[in-house]
Protein backbone atom coordinates (compact mmCIF):
# COMPACT_ATOMS: atom_id res chain seq x y z
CA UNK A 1 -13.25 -5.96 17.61
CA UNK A 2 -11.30 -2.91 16.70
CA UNK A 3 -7.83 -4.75 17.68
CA UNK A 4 -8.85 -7.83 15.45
CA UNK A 5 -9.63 -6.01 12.14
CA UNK A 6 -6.64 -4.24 12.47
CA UNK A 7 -4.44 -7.61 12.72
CA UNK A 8 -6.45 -9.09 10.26
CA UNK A 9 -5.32 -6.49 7.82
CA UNK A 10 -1.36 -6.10 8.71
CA UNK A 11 -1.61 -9.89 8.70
CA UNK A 12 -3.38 -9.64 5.02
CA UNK A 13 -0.99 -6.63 4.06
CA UNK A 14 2.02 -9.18 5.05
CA UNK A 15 0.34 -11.71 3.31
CA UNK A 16 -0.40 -9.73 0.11
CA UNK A 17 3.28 -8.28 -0.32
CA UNK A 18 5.48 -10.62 0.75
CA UNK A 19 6.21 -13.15 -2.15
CA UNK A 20 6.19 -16.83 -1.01
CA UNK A 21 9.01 -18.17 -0.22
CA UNK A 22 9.12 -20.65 -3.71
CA UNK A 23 7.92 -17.31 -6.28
CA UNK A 24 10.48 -16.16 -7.99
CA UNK A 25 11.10 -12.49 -8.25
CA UNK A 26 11.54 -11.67 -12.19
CA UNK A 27 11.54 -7.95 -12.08
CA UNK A 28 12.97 -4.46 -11.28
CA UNK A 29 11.70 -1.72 -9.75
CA UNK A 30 10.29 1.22 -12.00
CA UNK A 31 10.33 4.37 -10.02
CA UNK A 32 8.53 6.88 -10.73
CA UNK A 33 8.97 10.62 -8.51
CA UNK A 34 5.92 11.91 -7.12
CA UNK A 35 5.17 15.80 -8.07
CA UNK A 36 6.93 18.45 -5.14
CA UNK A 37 4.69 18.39 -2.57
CA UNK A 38 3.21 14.72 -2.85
CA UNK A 39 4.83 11.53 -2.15
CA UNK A 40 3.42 7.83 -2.89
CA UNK A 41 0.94 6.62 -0.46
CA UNK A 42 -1.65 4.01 0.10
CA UNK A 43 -5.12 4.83 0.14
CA UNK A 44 -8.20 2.66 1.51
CA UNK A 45 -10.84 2.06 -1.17
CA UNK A 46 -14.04 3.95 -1.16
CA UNK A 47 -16.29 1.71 -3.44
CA UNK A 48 -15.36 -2.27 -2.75
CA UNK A 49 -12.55 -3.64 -0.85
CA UNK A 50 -8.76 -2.41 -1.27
CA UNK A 51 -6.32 -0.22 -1.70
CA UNK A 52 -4.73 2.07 -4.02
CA UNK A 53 -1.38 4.04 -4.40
CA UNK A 54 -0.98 6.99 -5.80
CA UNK A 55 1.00 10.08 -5.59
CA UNK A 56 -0.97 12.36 -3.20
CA UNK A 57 -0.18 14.55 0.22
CA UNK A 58 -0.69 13.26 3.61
CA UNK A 59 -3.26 15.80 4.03
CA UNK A 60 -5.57 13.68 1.66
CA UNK A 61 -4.57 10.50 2.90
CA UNK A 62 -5.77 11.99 6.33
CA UNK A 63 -8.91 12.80 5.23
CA UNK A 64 -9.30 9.33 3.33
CA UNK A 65 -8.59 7.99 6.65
CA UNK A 66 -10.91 9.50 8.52
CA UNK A 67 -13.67 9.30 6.15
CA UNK A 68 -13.35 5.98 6.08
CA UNK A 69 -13.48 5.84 9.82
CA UNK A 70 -16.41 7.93 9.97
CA UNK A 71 -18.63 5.70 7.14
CA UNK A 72 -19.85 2.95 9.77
CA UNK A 73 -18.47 0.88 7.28
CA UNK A 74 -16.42 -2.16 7.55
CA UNK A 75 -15.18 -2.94 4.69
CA UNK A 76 -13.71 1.03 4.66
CA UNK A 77 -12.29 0.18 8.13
CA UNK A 78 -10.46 -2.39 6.80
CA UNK A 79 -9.14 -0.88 3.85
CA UNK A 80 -8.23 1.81 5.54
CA UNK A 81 -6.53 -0.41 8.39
CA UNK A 82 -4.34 -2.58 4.97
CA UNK A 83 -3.97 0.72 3.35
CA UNK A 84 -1.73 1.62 6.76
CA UNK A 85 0.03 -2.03 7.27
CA UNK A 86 1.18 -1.44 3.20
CA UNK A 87 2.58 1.89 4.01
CA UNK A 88 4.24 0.56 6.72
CA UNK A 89 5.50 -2.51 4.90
CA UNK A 90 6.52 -0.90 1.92
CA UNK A 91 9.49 1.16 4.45
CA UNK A 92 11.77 -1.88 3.90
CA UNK A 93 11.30 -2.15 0.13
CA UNK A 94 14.29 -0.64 -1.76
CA UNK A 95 14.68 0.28 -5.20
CA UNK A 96 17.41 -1.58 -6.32
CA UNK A 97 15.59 -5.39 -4.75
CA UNK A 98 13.93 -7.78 -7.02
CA UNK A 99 10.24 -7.94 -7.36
CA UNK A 100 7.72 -9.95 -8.52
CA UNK A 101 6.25 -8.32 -11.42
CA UNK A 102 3.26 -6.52 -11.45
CA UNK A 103 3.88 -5.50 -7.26
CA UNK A 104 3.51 -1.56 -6.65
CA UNK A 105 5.16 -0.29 -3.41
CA UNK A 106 5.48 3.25 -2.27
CA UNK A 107 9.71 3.52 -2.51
CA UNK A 108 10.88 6.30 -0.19
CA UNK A 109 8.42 9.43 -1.65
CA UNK A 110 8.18 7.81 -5.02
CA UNK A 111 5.84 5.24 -6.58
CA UNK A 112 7.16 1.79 -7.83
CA UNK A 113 5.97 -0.64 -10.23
CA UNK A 114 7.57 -3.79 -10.63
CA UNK A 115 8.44 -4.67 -14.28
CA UNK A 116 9.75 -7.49 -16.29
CA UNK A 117 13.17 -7.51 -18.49
């Protein structure tokens, strides 16, 4: 079971930041550093299902991780499993690369938001 949710979500992550194939990308990349210390990173959802970015340590993210691991819960699971696959995704996305607007992305330690104009 563990193996499936854990496709599911890179599938969904893949699926959720990759722009089809007929969208048009009609942005740039606002990049924003993260604080010294802290670098952009996806974190599962506690309350619902998602994820969020945000400028934090890996220390935090950790222990996001794990206490979504530890909940029994599997909607936490999940995000927890997406909140990885985006990470992991978002190592090819590059600053100076179109976007469709209204994407975030974690862009080398900093956070990006796509925006129009």
């Amino acid at each position: 079971m563990g193996r499936f949710l854990v496709a599911l979500a890179v599938a969904s992550a893949t699926a959720l930041s990759t722009p089809h194939a007929d969208a048009v990308p009609s942005g740039h990349w606002q990049v924003q550093p993260c604080p010294a210390g802290q670098k952009a990173l996806w974190l599962p959802r506690v309350d619902g299902i998602g994820t969020d970015i945000s400028c934090t340590t890996e220390e935090a993210r950790n222990e996001s991780v794990k206490a979504a691991a530890e909940s029994g819960s599997g909607a936490r699971l999940l995000n927890a499993a997406i909140a990885g696959a985006q990470q992991l995704a978002d190592q090819s996305v590059k600053a100076e690369e179109p976007c469709v607007v209204g994407a975030k992305a974690a862009i080398g330690d900093a956070l990006g938001t796509c925006v129009g104009g």
